[in-house]
N, C-alpha and C. Protein backbone atom coordinates (compact mmCIF):
# COMPACT_ATOMS: atom_id res chain seq x y z
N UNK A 1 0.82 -1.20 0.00
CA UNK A 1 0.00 0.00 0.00
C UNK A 1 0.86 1.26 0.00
N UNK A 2 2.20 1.43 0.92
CA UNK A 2 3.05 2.55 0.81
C UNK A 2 3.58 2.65 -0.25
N UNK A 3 4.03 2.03 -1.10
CA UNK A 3 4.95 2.65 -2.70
C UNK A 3 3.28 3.00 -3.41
N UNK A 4 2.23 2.18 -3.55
CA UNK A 4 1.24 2.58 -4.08
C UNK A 4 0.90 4.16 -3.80
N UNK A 5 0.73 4.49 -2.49
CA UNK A 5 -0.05 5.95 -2.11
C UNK A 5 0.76 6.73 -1.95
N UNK A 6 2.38 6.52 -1.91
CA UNK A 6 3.79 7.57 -2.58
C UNK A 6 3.95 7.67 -3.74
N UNK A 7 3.26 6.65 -4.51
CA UNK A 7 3.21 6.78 -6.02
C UNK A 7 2.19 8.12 -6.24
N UNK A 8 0.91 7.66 -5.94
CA UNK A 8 -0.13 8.56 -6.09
C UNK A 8 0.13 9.59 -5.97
N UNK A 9 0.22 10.44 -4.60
CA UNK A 9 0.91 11.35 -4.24
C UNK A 9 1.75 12.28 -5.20
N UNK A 10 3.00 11.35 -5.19
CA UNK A 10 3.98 11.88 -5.90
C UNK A 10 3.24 12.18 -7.56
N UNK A 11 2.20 11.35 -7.97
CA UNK A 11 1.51 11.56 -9.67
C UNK A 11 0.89 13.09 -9.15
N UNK A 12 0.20 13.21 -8.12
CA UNK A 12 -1.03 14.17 -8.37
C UNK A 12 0.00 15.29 -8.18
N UNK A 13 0.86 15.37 -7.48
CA UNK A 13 1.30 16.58 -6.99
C UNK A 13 1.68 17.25 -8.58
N UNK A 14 2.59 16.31 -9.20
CA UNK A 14 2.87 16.47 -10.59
C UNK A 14 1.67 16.84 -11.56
N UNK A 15 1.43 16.14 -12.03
CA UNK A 15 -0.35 15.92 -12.93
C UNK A 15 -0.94 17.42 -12.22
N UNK A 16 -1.23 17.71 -11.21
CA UNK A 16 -1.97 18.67 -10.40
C UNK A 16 -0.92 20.14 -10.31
N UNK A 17 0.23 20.02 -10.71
CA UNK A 17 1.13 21.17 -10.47
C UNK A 17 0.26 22.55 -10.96
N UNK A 18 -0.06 22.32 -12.32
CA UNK A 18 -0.49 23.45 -12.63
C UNK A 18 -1.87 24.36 -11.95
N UNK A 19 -2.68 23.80 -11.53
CA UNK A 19 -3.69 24.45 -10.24
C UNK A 19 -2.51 24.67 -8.80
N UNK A 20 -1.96 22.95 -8.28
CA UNK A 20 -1.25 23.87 -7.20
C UNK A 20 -0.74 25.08 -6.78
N UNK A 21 0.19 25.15 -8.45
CA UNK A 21 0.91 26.24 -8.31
C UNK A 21 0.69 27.73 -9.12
N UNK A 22 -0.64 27.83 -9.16
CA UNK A 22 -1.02 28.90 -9.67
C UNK A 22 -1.37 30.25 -8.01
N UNK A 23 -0.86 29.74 -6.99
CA UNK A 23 -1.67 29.50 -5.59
C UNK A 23 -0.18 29.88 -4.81
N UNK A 24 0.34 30.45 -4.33
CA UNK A 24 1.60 30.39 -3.76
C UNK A 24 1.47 29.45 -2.63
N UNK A 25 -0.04 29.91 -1.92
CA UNK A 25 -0.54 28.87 -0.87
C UNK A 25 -0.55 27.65 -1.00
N UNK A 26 -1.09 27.73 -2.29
CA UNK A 26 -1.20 26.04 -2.87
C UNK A 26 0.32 25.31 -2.80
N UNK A 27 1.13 25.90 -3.56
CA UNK A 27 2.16 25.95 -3.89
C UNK A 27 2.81 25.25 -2.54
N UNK A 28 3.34 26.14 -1.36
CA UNK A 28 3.67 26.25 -0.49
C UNK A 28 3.27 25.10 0.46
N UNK A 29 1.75 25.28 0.66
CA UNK A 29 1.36 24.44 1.59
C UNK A 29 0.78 23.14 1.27
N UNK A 30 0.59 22.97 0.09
CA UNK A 30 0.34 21.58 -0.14
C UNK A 30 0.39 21.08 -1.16
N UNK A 31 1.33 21.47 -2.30
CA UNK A 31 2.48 20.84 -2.98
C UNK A 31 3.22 20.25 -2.43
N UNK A 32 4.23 20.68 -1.75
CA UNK A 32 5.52 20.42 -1.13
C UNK A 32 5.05 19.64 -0.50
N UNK A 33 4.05 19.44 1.19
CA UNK A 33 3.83 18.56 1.67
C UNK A 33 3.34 17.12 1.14
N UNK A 34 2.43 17.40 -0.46
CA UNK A 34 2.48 16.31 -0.62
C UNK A 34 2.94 15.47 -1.48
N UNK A 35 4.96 16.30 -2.04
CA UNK A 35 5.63 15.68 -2.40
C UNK A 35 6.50 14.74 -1.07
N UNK A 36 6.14 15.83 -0.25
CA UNK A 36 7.45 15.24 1.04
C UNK A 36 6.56 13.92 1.45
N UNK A 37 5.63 13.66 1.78
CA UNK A 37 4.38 13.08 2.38
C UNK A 37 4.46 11.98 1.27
N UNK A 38 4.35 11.88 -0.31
CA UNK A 38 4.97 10.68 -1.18
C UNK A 38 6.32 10.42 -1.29
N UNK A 39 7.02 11.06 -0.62
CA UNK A 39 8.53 10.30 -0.88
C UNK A 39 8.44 9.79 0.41
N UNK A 40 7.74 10.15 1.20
CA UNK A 40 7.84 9.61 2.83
C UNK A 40 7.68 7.82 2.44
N UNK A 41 6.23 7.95 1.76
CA UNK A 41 5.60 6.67 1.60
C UNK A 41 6.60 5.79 0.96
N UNK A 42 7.12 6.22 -0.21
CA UNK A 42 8.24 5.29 -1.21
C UNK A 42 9.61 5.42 -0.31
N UNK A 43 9.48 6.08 0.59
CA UNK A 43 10.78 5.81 1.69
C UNK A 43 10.76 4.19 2.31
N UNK A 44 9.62 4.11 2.74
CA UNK A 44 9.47 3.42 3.91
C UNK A 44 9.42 1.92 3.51
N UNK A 45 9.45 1.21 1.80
CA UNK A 45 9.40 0.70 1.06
C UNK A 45 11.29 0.17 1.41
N UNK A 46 11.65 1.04 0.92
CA UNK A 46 13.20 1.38 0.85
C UNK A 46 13.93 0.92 2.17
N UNK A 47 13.12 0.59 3.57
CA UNK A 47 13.89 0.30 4.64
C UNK A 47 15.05 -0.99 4.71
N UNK A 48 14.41 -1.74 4.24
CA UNK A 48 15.80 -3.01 4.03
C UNK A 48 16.95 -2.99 2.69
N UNK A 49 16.70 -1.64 1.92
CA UNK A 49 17.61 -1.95 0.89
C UNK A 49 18.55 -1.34 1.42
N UNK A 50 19.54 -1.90 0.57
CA UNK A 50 21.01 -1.16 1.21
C UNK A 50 21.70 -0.40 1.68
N UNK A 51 20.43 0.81 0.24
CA UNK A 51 20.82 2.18 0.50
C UNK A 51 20.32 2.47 1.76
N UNK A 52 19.52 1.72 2.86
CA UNK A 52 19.11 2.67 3.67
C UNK A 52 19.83 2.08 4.59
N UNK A 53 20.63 0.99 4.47
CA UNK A 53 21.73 0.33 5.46
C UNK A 53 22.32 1.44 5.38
N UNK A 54 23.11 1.69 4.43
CA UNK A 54 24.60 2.64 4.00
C UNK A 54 23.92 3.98 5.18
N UNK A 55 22.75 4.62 4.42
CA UNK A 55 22.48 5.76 5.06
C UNK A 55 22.04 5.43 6.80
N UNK A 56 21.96 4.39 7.09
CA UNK A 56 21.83 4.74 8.42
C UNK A 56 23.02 4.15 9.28
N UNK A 57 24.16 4.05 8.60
CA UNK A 57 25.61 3.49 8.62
C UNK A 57 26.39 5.41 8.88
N UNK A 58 26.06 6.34 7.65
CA UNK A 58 26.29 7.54 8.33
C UNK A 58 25.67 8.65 8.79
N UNK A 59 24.36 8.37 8.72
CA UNK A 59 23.42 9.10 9.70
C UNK A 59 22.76 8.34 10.70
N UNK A 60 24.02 7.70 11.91
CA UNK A 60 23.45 6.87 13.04
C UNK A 60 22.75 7.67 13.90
N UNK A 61 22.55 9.08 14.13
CA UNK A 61 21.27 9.75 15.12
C UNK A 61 20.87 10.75 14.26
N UNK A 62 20.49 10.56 12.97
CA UNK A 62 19.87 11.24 12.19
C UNK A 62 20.09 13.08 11.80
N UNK A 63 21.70 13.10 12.54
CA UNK A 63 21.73 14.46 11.68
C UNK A 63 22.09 14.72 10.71
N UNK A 64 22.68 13.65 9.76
CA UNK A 64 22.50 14.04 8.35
C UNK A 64 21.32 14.60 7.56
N UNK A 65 20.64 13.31 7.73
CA UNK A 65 18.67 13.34 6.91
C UNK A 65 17.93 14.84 7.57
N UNK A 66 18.37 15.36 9.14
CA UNK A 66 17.60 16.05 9.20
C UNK A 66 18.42 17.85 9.42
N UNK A 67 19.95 17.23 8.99
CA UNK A 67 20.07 18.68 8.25
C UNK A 67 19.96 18.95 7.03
N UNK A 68 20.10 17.92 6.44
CA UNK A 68 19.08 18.09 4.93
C UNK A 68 17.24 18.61 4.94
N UNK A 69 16.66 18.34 6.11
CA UNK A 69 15.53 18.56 6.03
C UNK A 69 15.52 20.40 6.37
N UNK A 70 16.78 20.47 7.12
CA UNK A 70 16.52 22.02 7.26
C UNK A 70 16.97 22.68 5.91
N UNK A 71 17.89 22.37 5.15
CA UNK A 71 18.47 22.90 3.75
C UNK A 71 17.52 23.16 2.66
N UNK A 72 16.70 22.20 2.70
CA UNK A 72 16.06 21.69 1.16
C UNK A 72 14.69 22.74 2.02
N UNK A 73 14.38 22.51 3.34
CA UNK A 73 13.23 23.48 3.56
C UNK A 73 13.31 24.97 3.67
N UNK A 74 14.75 25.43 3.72
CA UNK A 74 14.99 26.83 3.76
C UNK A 74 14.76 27.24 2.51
N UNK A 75 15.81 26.30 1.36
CA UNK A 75 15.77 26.48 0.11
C UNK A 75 14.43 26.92 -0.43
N UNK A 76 13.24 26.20 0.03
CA UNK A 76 12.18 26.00 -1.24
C UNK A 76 11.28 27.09 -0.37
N UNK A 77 11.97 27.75 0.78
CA UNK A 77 10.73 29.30 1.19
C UNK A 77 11.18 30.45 0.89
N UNK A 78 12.57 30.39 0.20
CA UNK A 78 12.77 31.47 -0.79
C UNK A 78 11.99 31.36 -1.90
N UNK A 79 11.35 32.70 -1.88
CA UNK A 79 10.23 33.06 -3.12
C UNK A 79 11.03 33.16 -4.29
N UNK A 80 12.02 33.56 -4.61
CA UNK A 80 12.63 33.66 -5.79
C UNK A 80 12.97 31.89 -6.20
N UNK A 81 13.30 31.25 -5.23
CA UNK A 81 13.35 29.83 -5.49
C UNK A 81 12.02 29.28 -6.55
N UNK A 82 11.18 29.68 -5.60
CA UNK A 82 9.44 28.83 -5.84
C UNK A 82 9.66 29.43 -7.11
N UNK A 83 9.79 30.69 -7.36
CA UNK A 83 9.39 31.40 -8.61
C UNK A 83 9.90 30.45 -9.83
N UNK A 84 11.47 30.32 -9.69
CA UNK A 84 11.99 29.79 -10.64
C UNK A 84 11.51 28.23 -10.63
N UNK A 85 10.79 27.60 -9.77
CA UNK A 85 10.29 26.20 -10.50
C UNK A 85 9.30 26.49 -11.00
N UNK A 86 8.57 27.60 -11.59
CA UNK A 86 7.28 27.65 -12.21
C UNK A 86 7.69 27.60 -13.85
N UNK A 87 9.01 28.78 -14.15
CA UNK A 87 9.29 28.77 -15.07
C UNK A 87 10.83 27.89 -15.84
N UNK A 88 11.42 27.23 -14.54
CA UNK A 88 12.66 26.79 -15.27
C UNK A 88 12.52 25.32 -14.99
N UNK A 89 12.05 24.38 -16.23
CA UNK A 89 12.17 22.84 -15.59
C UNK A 89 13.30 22.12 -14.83
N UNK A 90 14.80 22.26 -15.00
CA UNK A 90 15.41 21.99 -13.75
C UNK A 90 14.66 22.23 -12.58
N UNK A 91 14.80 23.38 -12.33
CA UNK A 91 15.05 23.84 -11.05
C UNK A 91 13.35 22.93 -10.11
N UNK A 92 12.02 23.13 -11.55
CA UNK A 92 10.79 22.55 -10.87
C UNK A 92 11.49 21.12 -10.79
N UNK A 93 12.07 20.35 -11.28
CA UNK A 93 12.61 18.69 -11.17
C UNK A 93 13.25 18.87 -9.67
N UNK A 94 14.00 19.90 -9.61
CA UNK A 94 14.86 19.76 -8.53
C UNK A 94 14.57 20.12 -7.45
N UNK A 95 13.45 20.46 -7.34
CA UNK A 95 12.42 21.00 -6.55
C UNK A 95 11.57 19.55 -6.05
N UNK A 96 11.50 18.67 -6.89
CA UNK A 96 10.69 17.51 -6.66
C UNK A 96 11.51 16.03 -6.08
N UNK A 97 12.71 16.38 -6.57
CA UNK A 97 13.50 15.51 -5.74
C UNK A 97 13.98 15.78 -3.93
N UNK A 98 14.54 17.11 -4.63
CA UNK A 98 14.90 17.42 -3.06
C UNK A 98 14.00 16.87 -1.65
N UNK A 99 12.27 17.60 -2.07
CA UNK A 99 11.26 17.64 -1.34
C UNK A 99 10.76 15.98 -1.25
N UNK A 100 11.14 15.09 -2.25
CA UNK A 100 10.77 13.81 -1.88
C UNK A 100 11.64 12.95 -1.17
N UNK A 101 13.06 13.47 -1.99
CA UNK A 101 14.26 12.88 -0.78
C UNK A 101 14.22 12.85 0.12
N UNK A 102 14.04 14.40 0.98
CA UNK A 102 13.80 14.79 2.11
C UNK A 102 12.54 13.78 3.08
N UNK A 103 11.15 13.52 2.25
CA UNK A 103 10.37 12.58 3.09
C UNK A 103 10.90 11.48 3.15
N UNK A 104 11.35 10.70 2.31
CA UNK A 104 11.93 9.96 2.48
C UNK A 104 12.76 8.88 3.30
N UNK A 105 14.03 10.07 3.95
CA UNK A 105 14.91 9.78 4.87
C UNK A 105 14.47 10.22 6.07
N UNK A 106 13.14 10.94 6.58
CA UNK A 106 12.89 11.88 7.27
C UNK A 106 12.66 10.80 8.28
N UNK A 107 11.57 9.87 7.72
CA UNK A 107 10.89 8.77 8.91
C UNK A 107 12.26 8.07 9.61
N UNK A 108 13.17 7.42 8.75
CA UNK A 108 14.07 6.82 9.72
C UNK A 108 15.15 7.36 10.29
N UNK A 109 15.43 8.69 10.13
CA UNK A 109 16.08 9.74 10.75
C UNK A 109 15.32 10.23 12.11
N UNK A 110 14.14 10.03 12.27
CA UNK A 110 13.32 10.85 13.52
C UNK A 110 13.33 9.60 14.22
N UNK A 111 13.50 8.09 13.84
CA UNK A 111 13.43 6.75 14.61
C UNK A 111 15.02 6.85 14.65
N UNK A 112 16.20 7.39 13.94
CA UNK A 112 17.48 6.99 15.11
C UNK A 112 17.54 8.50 15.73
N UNK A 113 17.27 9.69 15.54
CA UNK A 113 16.77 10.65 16.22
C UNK A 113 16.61 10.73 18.17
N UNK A 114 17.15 10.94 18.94
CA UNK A 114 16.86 11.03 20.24
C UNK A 114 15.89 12.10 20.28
N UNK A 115 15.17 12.46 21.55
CA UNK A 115 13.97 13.43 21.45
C UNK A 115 15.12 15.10 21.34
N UNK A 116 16.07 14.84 21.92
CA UNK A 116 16.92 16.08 22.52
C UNK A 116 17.04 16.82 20.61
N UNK A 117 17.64 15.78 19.52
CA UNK A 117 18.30 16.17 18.19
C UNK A 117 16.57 16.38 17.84
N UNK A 118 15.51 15.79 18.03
CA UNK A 118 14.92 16.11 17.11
C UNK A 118 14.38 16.94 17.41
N UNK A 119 14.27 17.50 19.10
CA UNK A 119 13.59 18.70 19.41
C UNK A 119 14.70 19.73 18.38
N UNK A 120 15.72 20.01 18.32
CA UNK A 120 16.60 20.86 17.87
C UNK A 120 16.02 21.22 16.59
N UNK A 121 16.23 20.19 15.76
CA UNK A 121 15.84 20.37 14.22
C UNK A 121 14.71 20.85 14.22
N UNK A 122 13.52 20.07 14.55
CA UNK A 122 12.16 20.38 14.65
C UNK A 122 12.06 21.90 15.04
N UNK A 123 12.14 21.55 16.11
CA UNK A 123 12.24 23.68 16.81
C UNK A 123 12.58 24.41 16.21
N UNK A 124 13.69 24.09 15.33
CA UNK A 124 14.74 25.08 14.33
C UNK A 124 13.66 25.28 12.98
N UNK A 125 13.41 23.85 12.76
CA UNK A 125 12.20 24.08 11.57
C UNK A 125 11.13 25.10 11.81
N UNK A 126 10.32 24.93 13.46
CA UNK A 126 9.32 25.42 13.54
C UNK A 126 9.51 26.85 13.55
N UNK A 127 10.45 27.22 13.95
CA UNK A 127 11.37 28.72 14.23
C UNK A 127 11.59 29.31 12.85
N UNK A 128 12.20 28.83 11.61
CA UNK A 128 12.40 29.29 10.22
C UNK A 128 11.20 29.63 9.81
N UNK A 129 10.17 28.33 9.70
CA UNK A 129 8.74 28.48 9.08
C UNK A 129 7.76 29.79 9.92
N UNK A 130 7.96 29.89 10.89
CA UNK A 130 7.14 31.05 11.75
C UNK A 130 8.18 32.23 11.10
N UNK A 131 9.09 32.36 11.53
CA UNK A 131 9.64 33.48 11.24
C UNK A 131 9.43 34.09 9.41
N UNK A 132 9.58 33.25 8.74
CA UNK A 132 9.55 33.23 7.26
C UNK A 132 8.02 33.74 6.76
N UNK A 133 6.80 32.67 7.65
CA UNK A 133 5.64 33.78 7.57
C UNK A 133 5.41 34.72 8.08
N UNK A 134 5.80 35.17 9.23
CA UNK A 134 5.71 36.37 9.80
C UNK A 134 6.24 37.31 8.48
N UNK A 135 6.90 37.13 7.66
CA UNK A 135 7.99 37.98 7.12
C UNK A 135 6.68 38.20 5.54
N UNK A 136 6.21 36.73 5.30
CA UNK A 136 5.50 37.21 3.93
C UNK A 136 4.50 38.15 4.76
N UNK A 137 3.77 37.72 5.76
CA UNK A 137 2.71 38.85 6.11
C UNK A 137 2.76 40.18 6.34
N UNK A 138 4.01 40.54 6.60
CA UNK A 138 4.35 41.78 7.03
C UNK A 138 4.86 42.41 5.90
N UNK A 139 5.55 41.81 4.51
CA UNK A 139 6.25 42.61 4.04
C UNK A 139 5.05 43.33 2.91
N UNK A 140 5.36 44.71 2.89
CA UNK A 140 4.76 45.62 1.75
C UNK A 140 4.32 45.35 0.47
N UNK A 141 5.78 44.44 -0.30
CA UNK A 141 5.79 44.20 -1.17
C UNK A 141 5.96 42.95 -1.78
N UNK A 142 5.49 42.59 -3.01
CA UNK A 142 5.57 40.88 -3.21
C UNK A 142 6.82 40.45 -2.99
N UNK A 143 7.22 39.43 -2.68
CA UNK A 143 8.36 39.02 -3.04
C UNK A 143 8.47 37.70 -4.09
N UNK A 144 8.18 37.65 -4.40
CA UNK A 144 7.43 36.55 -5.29
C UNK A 144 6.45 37.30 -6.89
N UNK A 145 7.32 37.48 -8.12
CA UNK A 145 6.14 38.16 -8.75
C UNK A 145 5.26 37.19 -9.63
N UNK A 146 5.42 36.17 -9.24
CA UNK A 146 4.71 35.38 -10.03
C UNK A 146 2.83 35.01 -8.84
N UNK A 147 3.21 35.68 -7.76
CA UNK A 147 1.86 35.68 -7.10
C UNK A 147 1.63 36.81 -6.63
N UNK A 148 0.42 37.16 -6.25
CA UNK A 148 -0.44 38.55 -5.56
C UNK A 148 0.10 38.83 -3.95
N UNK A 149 0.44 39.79 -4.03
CA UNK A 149 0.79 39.87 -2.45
C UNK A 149 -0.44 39.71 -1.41
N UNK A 150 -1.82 39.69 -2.02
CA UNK A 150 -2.60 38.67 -0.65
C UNK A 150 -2.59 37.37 -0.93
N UNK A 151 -2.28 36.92 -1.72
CA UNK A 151 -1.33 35.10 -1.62
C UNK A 151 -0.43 35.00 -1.17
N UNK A 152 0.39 36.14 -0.76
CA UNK A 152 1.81 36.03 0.24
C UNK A 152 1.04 35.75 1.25
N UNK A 153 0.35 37.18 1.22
CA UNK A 153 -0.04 37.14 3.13
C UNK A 153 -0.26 35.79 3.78
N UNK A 154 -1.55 35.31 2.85
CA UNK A 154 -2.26 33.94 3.61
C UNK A 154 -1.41 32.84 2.98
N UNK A 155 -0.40 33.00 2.29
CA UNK A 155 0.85 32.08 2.29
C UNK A 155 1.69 32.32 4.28
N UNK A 156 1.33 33.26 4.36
CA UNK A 156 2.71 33.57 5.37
C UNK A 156 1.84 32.86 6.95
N UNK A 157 0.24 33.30 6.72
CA UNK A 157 -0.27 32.84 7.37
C UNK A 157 -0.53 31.18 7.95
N UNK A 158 -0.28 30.86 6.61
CA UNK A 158 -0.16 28.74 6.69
C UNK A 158 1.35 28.99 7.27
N UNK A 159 1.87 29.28 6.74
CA UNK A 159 3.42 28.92 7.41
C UNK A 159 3.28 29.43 9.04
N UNK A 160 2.45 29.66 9.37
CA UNK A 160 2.91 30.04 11.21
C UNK A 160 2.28 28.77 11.77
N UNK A 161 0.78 28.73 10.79
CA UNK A 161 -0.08 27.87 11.76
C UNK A 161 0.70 26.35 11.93
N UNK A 162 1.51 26.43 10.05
CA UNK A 162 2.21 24.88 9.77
C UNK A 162 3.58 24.76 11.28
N UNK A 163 3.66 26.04 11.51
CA UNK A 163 5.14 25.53 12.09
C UNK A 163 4.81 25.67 13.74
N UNK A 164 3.44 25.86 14.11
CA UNK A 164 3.07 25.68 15.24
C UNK A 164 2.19 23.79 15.27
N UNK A 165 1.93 23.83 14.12
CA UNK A 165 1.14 21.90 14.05
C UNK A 165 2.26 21.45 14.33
N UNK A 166 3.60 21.75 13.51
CA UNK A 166 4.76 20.31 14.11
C UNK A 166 5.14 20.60 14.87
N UNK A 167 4.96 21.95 16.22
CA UNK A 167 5.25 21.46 17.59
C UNK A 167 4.90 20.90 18.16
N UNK A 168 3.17 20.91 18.14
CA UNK A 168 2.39 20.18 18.87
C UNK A 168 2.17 19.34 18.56
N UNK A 169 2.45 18.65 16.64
CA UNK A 169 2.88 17.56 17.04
C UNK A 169 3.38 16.17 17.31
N UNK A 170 5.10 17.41 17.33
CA UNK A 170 6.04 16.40 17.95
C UNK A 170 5.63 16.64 19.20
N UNK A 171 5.19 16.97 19.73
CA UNK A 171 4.83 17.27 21.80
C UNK A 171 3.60 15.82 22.03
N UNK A 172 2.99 15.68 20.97
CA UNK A 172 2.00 14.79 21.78
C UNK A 172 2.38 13.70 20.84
N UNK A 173 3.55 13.68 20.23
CA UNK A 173 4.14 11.95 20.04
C UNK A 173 5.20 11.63 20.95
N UNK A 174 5.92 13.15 21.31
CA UNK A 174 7.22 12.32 21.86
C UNK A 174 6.93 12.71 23.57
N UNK A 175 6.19 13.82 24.00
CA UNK A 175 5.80 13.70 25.26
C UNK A 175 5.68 12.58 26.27
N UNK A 176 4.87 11.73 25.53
CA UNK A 176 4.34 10.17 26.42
C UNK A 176 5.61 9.59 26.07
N UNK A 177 6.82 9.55 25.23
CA UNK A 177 7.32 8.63 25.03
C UNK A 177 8.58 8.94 26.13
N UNK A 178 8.94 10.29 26.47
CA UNK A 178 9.30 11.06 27.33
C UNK A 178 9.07 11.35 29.18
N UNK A 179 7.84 11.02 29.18
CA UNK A 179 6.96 10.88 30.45
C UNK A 179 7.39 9.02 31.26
N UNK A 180 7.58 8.23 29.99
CA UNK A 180 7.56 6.72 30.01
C UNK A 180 9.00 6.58 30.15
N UNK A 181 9.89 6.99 30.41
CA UNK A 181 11.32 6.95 30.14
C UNK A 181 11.63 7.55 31.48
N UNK A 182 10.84 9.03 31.56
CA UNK A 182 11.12 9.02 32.90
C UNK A 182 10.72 7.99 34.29
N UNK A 183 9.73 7.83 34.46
CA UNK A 183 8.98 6.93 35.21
C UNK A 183 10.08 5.46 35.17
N UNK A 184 10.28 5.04 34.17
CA UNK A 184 11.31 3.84 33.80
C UNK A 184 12.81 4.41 34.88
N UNK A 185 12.93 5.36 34.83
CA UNK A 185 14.47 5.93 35.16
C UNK A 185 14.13 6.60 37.04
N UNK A 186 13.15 6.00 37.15
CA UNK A 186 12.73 6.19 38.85
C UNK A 186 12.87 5.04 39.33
N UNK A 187 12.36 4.15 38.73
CA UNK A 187 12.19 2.81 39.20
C UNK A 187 14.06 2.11 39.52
């Protein structure tokens, strides 16, 4: 069922680009997620092949995969970035790898991940993405001319709410797992 619905995924986002990304919002908030969200799926396929021996041979607590997750996500909230995958096919290809790579390695990077590295990354993520919308909402002018500056705004607006969902939640996955560790470490 997972290479099937990473397949899918990964078709519609493609097949569907042209509505997504007429939308910076679209674009932004649920393109990308649901390229990252199909490479996640065709990741998880991938756990016994080699390559994911090798890669978890040099990303044994996952800060490789998840400083790549901060790179490839800084990369693609520069507006001049987004811009140029509308009009330059590299850069949209490279736009589709990065963001699927990234799901990809993400799941078994957050499983060799301790809570301490992934609070870091995560936080750091949630910290870029807030700050980055704060920045489309506030700024005057487009930065992006291939969209309307009230598609920034309520672009800038998903990006706060997005980077407040993955605190809460990583808080109510890794909390209990955190709470259970302590209790274990009383005994």
């Amino acid at each position: 069922m997972s290479p099937v619905a990473g397949g899918a995924l990964l078709a519609a986002a493609w097949l569907l680009r042209g509505w997504l990304e007429a939308s910076m919002a679209l674009h932004m908030l649920l393109q990308l997620p649901l390229i990252a969200i199909g490479g996640a799926l065709l990741g998880c396929t991938l756990r016994e092949s080699r390559a994911a021996a090798a890669l978890a041979r040099i990303d044994a607590h996952g800060f490789t995969s998840l400083t790549w997750l901060m790179l490839a996500s800084a990369y693609w909230m520069i507006p001049r970035a987004l811009e140029e995958s509308l009009t330059l096919p590299l850069a949209e290809a490279a736009k589709f790898a990065s963001i699927a790579l990234t799901g990809a390695v993400l799941p078994s990077a957050l499983q060799r991940a301790n809570a301490v590295v992934q609070l870091f990354f995560l936080g750091n993520l949630s910290w870029m993405m807030a700050v980055a919308g704060i920045q489309y909402q506030d700024m005057p002018q487009r930065l992006c001319n291939a969209y309307a500056l009230n598609d920034q705004q309520t672009t800038g607006v998903g990006l706060v709410i997005g980077s407040i969902a993955i605190a809460v939640i990583w808080c109510l996955w890794q909390l209990p797992k955190l709470k259970e560790q302590n209790e274990a470490a009383k005994i």
